[in-house]
N, C-alpha and C. Protein backbone atom coordinates (compact mmCIF):
# COMPACT_ATOMS: atom_id res chain seq x y z
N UNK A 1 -14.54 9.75 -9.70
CA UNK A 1 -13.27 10.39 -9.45
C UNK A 1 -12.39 9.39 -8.71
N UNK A 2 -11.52 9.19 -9.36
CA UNK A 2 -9.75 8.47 -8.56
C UNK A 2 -8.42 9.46 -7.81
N UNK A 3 -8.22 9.00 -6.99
CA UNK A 3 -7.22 9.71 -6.30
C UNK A 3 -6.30 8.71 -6.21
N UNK A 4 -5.17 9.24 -6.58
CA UNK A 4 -3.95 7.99 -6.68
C UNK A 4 -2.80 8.67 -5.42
N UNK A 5 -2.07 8.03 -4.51
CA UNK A 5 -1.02 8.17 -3.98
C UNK A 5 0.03 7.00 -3.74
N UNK A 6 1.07 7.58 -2.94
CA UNK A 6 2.32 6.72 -3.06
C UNK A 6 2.81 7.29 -1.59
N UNK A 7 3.32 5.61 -0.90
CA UNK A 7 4.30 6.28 0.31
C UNK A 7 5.70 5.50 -0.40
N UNK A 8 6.94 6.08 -0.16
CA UNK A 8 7.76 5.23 -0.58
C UNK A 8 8.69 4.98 1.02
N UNK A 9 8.50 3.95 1.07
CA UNK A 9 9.41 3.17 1.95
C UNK A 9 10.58 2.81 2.51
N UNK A 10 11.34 3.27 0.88
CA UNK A 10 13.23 3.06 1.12
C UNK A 10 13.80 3.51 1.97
N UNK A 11 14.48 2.29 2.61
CA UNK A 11 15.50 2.81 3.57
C UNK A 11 14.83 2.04 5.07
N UNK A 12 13.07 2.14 4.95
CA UNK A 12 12.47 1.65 5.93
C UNK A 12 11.24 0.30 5.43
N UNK A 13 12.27 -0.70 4.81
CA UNK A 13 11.62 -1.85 4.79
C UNK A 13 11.07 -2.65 5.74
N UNK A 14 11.31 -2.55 6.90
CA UNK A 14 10.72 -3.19 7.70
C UNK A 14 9.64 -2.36 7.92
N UNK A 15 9.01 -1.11 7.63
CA UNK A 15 7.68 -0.84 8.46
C UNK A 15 6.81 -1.20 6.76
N UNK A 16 7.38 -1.68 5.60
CA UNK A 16 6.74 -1.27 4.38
C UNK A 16 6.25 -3.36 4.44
N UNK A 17 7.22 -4.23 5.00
CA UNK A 17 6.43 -5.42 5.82
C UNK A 17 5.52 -5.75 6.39
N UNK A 18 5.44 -5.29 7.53
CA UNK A 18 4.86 -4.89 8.27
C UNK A 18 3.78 -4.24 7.91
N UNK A 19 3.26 -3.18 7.20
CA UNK A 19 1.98 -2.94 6.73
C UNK A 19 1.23 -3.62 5.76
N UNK A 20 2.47 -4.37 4.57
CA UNK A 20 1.79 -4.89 3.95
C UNK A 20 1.43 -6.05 4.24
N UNK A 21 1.88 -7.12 5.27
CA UNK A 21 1.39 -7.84 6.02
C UNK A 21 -0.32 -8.03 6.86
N UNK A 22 -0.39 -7.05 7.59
CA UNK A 22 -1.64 -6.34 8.02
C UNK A 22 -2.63 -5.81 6.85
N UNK A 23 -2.18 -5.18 6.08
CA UNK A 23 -3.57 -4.89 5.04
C UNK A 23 -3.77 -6.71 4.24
N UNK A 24 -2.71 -6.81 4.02
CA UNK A 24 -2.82 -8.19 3.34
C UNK A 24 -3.77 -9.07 4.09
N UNK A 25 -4.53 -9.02 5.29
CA UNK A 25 -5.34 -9.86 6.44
C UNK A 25 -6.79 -9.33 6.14
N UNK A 26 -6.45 -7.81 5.73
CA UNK A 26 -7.80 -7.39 5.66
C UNK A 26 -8.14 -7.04 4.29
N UNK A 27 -9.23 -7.71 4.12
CA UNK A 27 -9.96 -7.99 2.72
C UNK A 27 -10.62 -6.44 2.13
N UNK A 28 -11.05 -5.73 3.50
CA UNK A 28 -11.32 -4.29 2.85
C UNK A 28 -10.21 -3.40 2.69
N UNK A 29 -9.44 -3.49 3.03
CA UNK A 29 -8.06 -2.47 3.13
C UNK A 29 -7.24 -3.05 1.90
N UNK A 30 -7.23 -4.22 1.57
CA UNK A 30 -6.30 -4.54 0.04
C UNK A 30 -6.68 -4.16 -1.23
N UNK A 31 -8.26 -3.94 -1.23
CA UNK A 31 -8.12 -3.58 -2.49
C UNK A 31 -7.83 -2.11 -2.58
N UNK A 32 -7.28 -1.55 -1.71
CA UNK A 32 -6.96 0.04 -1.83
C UNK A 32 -5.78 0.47 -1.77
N UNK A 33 -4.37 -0.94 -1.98
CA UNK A 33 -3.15 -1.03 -1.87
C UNK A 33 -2.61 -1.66 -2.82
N UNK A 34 -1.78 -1.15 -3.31
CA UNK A 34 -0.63 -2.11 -4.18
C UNK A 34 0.49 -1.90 -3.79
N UNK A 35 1.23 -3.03 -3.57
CA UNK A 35 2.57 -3.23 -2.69
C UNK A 35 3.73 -3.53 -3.97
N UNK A 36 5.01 -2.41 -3.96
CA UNK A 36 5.78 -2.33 -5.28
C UNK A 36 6.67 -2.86 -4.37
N UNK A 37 6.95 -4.59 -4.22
CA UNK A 37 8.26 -5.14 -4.15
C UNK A 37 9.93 -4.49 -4.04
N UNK A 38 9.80 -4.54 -5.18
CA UNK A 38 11.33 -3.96 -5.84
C UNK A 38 11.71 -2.56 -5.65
N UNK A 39 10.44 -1.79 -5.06
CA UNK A 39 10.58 -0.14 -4.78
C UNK A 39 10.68 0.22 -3.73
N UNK A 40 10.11 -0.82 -2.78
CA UNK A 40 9.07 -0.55 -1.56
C UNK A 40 8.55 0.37 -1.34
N UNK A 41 7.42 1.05 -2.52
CA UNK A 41 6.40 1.80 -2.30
C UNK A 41 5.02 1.01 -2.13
N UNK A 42 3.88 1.67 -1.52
CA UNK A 42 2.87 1.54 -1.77
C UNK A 42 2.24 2.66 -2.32
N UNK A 43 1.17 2.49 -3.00
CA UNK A 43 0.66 2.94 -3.95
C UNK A 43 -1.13 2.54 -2.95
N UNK A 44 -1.47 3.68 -2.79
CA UNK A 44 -2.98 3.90 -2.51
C UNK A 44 -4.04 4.58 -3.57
N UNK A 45 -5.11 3.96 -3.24
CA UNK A 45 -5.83 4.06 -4.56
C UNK A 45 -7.61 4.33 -3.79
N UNK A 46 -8.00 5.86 -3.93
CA UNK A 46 -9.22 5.87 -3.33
C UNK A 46 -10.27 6.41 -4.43
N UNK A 47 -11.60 5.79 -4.24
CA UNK A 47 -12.40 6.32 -5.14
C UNK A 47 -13.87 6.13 -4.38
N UNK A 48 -14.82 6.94 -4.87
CA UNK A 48 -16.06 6.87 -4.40
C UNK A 48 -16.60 5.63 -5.00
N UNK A 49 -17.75 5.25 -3.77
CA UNK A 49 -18.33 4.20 -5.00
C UNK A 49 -19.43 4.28 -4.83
């Protein structure tokens, strides 16, 4: 089972930096993020394993 979510950011780019900065350091926390540039959403992605 996948669980997909989204925070969207607009308006507050600097905290959508700022996090993706910090997960970007940590090797377990990135693969559970995708960082949308041009949207500034992130997109979280959880699954059992």
């Amino acid at each position: 089972m996948v669980s997909l979510g989204t925070i969207d950011f607009s308006g507050h780019e600097d905290m959508f930096t700022s996090l993706k900065e910090n997960v970007c350091k940590n090797d377990k926390l990135k693969d559970y993020m995708i960082f949308d540039e041009d949207d500034h959403t992130v997109w979280l992605i959880w699954w059992r394993n």
